[in-house]
C-alpha atoms as a PDB file:
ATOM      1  CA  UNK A   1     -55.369 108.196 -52.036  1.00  0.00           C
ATOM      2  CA  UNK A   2     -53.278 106.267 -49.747  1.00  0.00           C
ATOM      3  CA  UNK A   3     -52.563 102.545 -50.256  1.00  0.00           C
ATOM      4  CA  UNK A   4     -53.207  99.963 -47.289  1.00  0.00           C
ATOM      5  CA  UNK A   5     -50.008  97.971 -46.391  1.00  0.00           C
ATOM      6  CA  UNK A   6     -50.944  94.384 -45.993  1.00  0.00           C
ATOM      7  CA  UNK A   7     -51.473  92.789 -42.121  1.00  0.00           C
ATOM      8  CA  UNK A   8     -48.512  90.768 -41.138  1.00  0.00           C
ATOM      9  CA  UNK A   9     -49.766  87.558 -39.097  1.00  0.00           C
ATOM     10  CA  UNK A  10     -48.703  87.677 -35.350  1.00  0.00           C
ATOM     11  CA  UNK A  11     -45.462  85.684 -34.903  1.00  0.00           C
ATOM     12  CA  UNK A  12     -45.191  83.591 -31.781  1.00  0.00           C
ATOM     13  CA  UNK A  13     -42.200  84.946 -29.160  1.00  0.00           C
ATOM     14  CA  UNK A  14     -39.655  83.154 -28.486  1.00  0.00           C
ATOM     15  CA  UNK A  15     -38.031  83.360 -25.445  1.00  0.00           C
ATOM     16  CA  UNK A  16     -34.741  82.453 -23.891  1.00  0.00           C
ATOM     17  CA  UNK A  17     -35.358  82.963 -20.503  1.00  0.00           C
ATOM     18  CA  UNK A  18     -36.573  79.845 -18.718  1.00  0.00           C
ATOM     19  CA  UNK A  19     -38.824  80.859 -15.286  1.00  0.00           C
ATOM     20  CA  UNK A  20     -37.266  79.336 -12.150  1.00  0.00           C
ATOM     21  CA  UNK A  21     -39.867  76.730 -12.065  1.00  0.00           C
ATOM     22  CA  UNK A  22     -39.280  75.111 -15.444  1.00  0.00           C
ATOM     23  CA  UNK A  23     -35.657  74.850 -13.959  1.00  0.00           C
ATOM     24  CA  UNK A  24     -36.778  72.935 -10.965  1.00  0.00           C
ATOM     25  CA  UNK A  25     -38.862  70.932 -13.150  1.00  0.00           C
ATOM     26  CA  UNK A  26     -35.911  70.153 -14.826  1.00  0.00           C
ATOM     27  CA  UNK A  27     -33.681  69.780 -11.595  1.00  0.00           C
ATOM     28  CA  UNK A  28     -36.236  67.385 -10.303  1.00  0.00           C
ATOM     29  CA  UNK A  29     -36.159  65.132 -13.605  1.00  0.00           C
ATOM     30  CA  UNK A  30     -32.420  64.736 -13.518  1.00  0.00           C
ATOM     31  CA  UNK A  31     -32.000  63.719  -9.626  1.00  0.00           C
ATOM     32  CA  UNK A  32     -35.133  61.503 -10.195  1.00  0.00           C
ATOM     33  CA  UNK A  33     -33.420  60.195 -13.070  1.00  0.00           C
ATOM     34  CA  UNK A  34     -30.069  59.915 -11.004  1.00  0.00           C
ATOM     35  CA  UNK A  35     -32.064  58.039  -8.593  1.00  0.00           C
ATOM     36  CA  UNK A  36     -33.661  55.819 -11.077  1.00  0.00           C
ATOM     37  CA  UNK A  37     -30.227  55.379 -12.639  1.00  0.00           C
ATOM     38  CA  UNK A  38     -28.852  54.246  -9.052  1.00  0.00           C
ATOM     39  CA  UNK A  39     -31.105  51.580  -8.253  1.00  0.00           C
ATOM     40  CA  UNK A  40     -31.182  50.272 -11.793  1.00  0.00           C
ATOM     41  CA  UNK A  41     -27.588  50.028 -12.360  1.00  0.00           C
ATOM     42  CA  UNK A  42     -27.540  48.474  -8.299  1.00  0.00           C
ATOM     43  CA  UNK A  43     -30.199  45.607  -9.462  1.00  0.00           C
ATOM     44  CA  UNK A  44     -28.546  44.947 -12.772  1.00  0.00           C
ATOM     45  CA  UNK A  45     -25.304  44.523 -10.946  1.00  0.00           C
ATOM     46  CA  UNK A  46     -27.534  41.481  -8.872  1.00  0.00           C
ATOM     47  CA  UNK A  47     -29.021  40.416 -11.979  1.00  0.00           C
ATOM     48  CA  UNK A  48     -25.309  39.934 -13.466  1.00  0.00           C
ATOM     49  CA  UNK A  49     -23.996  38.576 -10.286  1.00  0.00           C
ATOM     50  CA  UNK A  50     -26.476  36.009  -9.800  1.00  0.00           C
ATOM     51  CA  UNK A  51     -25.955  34.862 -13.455  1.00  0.00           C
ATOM     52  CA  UNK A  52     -22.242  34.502 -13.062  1.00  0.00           C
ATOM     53  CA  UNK A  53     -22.651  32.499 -10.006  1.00  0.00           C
ATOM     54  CA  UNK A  54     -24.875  30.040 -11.123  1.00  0.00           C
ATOM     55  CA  UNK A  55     -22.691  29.765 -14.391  1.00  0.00           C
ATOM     56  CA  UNK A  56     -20.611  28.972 -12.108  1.00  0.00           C
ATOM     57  CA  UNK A  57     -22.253  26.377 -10.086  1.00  0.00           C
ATOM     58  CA  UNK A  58     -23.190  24.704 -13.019  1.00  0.00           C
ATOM     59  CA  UNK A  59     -19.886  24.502 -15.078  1.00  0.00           C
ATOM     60  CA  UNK A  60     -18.603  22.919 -11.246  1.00  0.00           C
ATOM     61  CA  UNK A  61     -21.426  20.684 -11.202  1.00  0.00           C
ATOM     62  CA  UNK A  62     -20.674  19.737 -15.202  1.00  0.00           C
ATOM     63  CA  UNK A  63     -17.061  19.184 -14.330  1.00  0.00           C
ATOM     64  CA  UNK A  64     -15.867  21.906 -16.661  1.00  0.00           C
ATOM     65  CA  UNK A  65     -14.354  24.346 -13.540  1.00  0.00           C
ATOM     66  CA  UNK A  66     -11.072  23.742 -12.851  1.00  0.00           C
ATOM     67  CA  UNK A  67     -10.983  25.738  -9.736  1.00  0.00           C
ATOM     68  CA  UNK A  68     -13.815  25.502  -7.187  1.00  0.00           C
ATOM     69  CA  UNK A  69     -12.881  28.752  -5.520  1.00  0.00           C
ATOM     70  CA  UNK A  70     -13.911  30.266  -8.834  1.00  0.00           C
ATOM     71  CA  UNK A  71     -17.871  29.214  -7.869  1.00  0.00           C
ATOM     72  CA  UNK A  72     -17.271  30.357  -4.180  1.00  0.00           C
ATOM     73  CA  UNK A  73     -15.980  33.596  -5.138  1.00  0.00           C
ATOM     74  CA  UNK A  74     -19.086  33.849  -7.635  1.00  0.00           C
ATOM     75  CA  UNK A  75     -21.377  33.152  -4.687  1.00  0.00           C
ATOM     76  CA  UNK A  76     -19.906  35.603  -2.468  1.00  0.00           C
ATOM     77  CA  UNK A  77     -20.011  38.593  -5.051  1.00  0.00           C
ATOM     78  CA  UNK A  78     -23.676  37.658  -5.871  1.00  0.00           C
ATOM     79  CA  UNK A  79     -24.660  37.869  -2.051  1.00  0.00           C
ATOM     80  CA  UNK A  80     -22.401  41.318  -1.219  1.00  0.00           C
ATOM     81  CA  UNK A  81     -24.320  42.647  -4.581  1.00  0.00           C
ATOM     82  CA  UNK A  82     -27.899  41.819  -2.975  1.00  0.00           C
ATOM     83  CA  UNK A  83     -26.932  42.244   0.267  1.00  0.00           C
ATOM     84  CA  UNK A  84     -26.212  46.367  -1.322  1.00  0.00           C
ATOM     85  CA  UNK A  85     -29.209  46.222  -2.943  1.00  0.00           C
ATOM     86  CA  UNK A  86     -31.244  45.513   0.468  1.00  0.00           C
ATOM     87  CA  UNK A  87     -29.045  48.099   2.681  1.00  0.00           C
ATOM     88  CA  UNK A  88     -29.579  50.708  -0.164  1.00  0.00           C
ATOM     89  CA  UNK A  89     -33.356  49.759  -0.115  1.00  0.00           C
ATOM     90  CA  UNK A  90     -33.789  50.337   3.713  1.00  0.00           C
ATOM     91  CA  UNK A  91     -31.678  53.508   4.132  1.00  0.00           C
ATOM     92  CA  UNK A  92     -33.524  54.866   1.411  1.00  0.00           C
ATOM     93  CA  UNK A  93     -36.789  54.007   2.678  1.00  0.00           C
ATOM     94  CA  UNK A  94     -35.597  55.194   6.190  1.00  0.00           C
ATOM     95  CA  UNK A  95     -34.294  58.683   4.772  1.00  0.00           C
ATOM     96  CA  UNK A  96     -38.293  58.747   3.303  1.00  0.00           C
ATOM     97  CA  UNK A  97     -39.680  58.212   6.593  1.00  0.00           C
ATOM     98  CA  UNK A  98     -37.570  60.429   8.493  1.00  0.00           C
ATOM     99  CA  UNK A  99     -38.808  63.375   5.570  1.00  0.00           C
ATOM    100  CA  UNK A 100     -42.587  62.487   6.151  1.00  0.00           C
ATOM    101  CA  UNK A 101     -42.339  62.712  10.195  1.00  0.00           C
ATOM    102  CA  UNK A 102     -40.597  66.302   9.611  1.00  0.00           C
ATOM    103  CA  UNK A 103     -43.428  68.904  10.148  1.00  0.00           C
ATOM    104  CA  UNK A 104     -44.243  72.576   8.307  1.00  0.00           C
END
């Protein structure tokens, strides 16, 4: 008489290979994620910028800035940062445009 071996359970595969469209998946994440990044580190810089400037204004208003040009200087940086923030805006939304007007 011959003796039954027991039935192993079915192990799930594994697999190394990733299929060309998990890697676009993944390509996709990190430039939308480099794009997020962008735009986020652009409107922090304004955030900062604005805080430093009216810092700034208000230590000249208090009397405690020695050097005016120190609150002018503020100012300017704080508009150049927005003023970035606005251009980057508009090409960007231009460069979306231009890809929905192109035809398949």
């Amino acid at each position: 008489m011959s003796s039954f071996q027991s039935i192993a359970p079915i192990q799930p595969i594994t697999t190394t290979w990733t299929s060309p469209a998990a890697e676009s998946t993944k390509n996709e994440e990190s430039g939308a994620s480099m794009f997020s990044q962008i735009f986020t580190s652009l409107i922090n810089n304004v955030k900062e910028t604005d805080a430093a400037k009216n810092e700034a204004y208000y230590a000249l208003a208090t009397g405690e800035l020695d050097n005016p040009a120190q609150a002018t200087i503020a100012a300017t940086q704080a508009s150049v940062a927005s003023e970035l923030l606005v251009q980057m805006r508009d090409r960007t939304l231009d460069a979306y445009s231009e890809l929905m007007r192109i035809s398949l």
